[in-house]
N, C-alpha and C. Protein backbone atom coordinates (compact mmCIF):
# COMPACT_ATOMS: atom_id res chain seq x y z
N UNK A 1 111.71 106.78 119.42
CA UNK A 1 112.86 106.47 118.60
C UNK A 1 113.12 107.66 117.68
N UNK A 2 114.55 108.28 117.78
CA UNK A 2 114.92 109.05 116.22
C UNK A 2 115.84 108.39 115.94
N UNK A 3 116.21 109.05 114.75
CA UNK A 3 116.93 108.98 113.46
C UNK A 3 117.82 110.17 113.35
N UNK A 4 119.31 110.20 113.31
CA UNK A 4 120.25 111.11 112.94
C UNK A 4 121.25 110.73 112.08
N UNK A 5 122.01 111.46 111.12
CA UNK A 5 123.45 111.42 110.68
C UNK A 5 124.10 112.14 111.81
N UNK A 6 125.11 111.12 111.70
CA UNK A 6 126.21 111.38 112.74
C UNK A 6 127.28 111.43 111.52
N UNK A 7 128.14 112.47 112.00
CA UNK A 7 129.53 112.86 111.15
C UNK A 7 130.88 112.98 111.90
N UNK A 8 131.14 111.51 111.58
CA UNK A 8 132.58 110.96 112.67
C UNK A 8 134.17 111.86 111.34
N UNK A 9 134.80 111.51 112.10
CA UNK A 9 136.15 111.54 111.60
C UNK A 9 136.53 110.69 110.04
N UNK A 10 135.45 109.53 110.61
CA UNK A 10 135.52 108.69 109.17
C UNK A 10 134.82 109.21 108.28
N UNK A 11 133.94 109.71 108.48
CA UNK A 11 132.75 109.54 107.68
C UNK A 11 131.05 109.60 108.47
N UNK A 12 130.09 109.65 107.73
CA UNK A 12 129.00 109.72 108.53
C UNK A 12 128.22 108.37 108.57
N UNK A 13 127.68 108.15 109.61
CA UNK A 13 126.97 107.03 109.77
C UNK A 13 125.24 107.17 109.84
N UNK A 14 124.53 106.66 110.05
CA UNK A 14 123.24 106.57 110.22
C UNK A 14 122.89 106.09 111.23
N UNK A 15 122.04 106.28 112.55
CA UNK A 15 122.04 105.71 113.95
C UNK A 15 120.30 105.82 114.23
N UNK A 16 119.73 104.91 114.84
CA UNK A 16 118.78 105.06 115.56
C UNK A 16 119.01 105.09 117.01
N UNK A 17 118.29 105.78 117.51
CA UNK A 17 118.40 105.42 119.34
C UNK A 17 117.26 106.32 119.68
N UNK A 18 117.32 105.59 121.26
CA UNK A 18 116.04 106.05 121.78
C UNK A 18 116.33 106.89 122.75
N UNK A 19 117.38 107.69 122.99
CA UNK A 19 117.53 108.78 123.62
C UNK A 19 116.97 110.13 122.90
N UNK A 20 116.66 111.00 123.92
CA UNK A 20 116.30 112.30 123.47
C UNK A 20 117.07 113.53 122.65
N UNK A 21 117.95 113.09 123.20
CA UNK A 21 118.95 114.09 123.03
C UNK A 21 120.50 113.72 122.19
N UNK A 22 120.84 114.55 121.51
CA UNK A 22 122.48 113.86 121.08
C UNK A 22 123.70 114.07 121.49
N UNK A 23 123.31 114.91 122.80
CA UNK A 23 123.93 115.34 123.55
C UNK A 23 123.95 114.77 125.10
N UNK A 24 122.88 113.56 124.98
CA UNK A 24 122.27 112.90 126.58
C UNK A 24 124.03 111.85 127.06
N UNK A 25 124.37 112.68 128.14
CA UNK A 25 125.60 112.17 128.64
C UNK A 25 125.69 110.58 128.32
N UNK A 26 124.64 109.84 128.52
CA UNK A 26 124.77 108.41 127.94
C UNK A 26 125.26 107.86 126.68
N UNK A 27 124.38 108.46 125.59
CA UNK A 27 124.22 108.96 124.43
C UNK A 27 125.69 108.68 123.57
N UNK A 28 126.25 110.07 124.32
CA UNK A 28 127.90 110.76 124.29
C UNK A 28 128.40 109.28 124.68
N UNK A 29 128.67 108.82 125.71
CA UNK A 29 129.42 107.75 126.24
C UNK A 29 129.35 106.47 125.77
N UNK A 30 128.33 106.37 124.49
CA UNK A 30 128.33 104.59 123.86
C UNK A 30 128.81 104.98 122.60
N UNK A 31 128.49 106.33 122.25
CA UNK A 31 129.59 107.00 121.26
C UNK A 31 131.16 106.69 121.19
N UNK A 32 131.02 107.49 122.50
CA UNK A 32 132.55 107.02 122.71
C UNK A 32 133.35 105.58 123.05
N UNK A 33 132.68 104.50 123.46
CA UNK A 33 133.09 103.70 123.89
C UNK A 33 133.31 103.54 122.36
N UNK A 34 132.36 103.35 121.57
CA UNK A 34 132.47 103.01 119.88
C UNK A 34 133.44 103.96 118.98
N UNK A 35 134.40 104.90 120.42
CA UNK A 35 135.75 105.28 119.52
C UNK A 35 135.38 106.75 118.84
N UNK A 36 134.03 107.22 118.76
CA UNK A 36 133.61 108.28 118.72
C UNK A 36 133.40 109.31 119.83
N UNK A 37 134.48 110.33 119.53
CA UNK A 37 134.59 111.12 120.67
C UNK A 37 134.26 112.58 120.46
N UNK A 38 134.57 112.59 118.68
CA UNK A 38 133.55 114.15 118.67
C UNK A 38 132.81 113.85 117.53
N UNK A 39 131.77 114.92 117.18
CA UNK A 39 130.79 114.28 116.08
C UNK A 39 130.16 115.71 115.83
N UNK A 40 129.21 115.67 114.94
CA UNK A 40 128.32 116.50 114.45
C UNK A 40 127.34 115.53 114.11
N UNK A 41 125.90 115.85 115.13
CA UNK A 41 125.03 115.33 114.46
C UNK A 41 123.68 115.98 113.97
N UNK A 42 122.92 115.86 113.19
CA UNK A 42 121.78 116.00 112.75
C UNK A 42 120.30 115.12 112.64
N UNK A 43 119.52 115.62 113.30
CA UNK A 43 118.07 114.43 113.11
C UNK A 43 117.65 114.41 111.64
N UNK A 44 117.09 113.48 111.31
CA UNK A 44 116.05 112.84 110.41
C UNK A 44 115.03 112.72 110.60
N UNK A 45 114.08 112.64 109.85
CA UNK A 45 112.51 112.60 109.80
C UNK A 45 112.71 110.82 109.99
N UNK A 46 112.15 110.43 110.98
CA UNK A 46 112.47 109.02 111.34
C UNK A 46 111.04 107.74 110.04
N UNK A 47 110.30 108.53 109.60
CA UNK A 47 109.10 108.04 108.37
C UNK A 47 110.07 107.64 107.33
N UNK A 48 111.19 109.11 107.15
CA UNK A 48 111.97 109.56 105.88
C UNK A 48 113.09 108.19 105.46
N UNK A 49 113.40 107.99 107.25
CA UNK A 49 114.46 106.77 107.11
C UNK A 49 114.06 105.24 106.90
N UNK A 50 112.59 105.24 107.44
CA UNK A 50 111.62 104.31 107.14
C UNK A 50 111.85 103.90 105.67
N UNK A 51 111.30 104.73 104.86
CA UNK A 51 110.79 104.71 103.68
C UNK A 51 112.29 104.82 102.63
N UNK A 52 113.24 105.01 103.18
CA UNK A 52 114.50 105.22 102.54
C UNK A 52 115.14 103.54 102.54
N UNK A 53 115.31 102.62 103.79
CA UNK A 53 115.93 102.03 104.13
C UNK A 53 114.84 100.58 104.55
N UNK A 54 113.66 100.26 104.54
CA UNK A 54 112.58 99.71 104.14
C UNK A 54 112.76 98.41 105.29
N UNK A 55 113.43 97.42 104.43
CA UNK A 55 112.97 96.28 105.04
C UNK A 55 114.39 96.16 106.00
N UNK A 56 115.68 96.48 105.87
CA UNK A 56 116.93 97.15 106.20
C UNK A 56 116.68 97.79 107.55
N UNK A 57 115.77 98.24 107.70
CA UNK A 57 114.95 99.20 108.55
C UNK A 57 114.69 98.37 110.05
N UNK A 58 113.69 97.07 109.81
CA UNK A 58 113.19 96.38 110.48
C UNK A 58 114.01 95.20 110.90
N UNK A 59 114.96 94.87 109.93
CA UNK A 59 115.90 94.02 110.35
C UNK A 59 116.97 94.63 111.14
N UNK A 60 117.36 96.03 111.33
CA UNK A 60 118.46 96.41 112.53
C UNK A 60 117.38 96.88 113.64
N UNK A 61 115.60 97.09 113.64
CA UNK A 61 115.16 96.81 114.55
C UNK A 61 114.78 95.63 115.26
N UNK A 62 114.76 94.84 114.78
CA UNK A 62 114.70 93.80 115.13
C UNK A 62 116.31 92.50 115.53
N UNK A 63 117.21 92.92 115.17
CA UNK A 63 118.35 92.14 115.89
C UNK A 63 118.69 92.23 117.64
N UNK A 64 117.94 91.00 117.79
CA UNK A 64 118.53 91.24 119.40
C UNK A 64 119.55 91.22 119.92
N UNK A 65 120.50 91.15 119.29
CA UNK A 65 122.09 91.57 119.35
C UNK A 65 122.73 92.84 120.18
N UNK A 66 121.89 93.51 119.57
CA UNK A 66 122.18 95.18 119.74
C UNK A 66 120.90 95.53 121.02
N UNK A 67 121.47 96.51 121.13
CA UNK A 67 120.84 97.29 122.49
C UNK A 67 119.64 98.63 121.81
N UNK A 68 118.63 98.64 122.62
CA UNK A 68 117.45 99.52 122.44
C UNK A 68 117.92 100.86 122.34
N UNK A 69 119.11 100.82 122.81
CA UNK A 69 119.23 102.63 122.46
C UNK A 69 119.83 103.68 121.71
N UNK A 70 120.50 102.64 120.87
CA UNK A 70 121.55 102.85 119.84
C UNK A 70 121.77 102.08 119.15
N UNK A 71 121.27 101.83 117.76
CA UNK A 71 121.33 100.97 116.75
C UNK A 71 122.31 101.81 115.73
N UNK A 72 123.11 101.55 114.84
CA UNK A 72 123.27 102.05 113.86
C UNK A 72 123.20 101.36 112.51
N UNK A 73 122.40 102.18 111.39
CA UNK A 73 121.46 101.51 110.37
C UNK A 73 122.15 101.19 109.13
N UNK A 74 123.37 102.55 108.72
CA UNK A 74 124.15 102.40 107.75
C UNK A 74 125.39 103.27 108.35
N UNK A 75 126.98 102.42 108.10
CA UNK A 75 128.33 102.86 108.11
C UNK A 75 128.39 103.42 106.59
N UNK A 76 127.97 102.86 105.99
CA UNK A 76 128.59 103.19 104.48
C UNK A 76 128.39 105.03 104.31
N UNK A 77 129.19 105.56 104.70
CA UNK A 77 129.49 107.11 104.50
C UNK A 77 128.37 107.50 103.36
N UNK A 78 129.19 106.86 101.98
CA UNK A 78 128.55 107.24 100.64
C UNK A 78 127.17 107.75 100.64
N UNK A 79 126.30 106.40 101.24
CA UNK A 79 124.85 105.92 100.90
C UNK A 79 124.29 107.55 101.92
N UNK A 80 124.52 107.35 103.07
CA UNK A 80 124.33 107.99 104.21
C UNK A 80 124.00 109.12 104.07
N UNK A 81 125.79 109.87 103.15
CA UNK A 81 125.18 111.14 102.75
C UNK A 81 124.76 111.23 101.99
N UNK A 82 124.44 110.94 100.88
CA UNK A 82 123.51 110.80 99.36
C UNK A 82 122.31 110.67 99.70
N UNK A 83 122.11 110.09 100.69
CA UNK A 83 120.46 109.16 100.73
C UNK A 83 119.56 110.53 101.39
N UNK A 84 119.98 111.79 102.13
CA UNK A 84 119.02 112.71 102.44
C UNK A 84 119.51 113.56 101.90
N UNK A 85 118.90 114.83 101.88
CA UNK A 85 119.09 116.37 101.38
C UNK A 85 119.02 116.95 102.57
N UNK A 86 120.15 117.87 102.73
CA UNK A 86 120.50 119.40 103.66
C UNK A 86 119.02 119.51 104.23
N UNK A 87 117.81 119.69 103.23
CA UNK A 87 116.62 120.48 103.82
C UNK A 87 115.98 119.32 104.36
N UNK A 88 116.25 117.65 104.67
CA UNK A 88 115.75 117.18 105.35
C UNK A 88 116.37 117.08 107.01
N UNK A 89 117.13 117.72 106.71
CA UNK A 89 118.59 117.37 108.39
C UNK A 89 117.53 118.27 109.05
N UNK A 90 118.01 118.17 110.46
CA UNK A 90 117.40 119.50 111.37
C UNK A 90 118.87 119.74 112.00
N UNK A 91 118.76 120.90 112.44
CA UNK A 91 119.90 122.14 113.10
C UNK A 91 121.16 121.23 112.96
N UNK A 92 122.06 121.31 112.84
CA UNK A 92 123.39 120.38 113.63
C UNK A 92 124.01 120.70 114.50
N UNK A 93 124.08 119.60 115.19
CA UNK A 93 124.59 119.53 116.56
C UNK A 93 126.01 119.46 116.96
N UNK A 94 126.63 120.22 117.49
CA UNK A 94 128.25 119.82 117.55
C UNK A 94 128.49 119.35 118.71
N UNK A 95 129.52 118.60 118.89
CA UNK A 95 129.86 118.21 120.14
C UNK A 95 131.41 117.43 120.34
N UNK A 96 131.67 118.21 121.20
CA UNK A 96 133.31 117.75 121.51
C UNK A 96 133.63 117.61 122.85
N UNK A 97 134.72 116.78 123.28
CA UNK A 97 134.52 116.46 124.76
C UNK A 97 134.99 117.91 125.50
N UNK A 98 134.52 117.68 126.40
CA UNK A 98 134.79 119.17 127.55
C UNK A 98 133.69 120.32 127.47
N UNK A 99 133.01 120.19 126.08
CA UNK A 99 132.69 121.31 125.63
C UNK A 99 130.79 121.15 126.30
């Protein structure tokens, strides 16, 4: 499992999934079905989001609602970006269709 900010058009979200990559053609495509078609994303220290988002945490792991490979933890833009620092992100990732 990681942990990334994703940075939509709206705003950034918070996502877990169990793909490798943020770029894994699958990945891209539940993105998009969810209307997200380009993004910038960045990983998280997945402990960091633990310990940030606590019991919040275990309850969007635990809804069997949602699918194992893409959860997302927080919409609220605000919290999202406030809640880490630049020096916790790793590289960012761009991605746009075609590209």
């Amino acid at each position: 499992m990681k942990a990334g900010i994703i940075f939509t058009g709206t705003g950034p979200i918070l996502i877990l999934t169990s793909y490798e990559s943020f770029t894994d053609a699958k990945f891209v495509e539940k993105l998009s079905i969810k209307g997200i078609k380009k993004f910038i994303a960045s990983e998280l220290p997945l402990e960091r989001v633990k310990a940030k988002y606590g019991n919040q945490y275990n309850v969007v792991m635990g809804d069997l609602n949602q699918t194992d490979d893409l959860r997302v933890l927080d919409y609220n833009g605000y919290n999202v970006f406030y809640n880490f620092s630049f020096s916790e992100m790793g590289k960012p990732i761009f991605y746009e269709p075609g590209s």
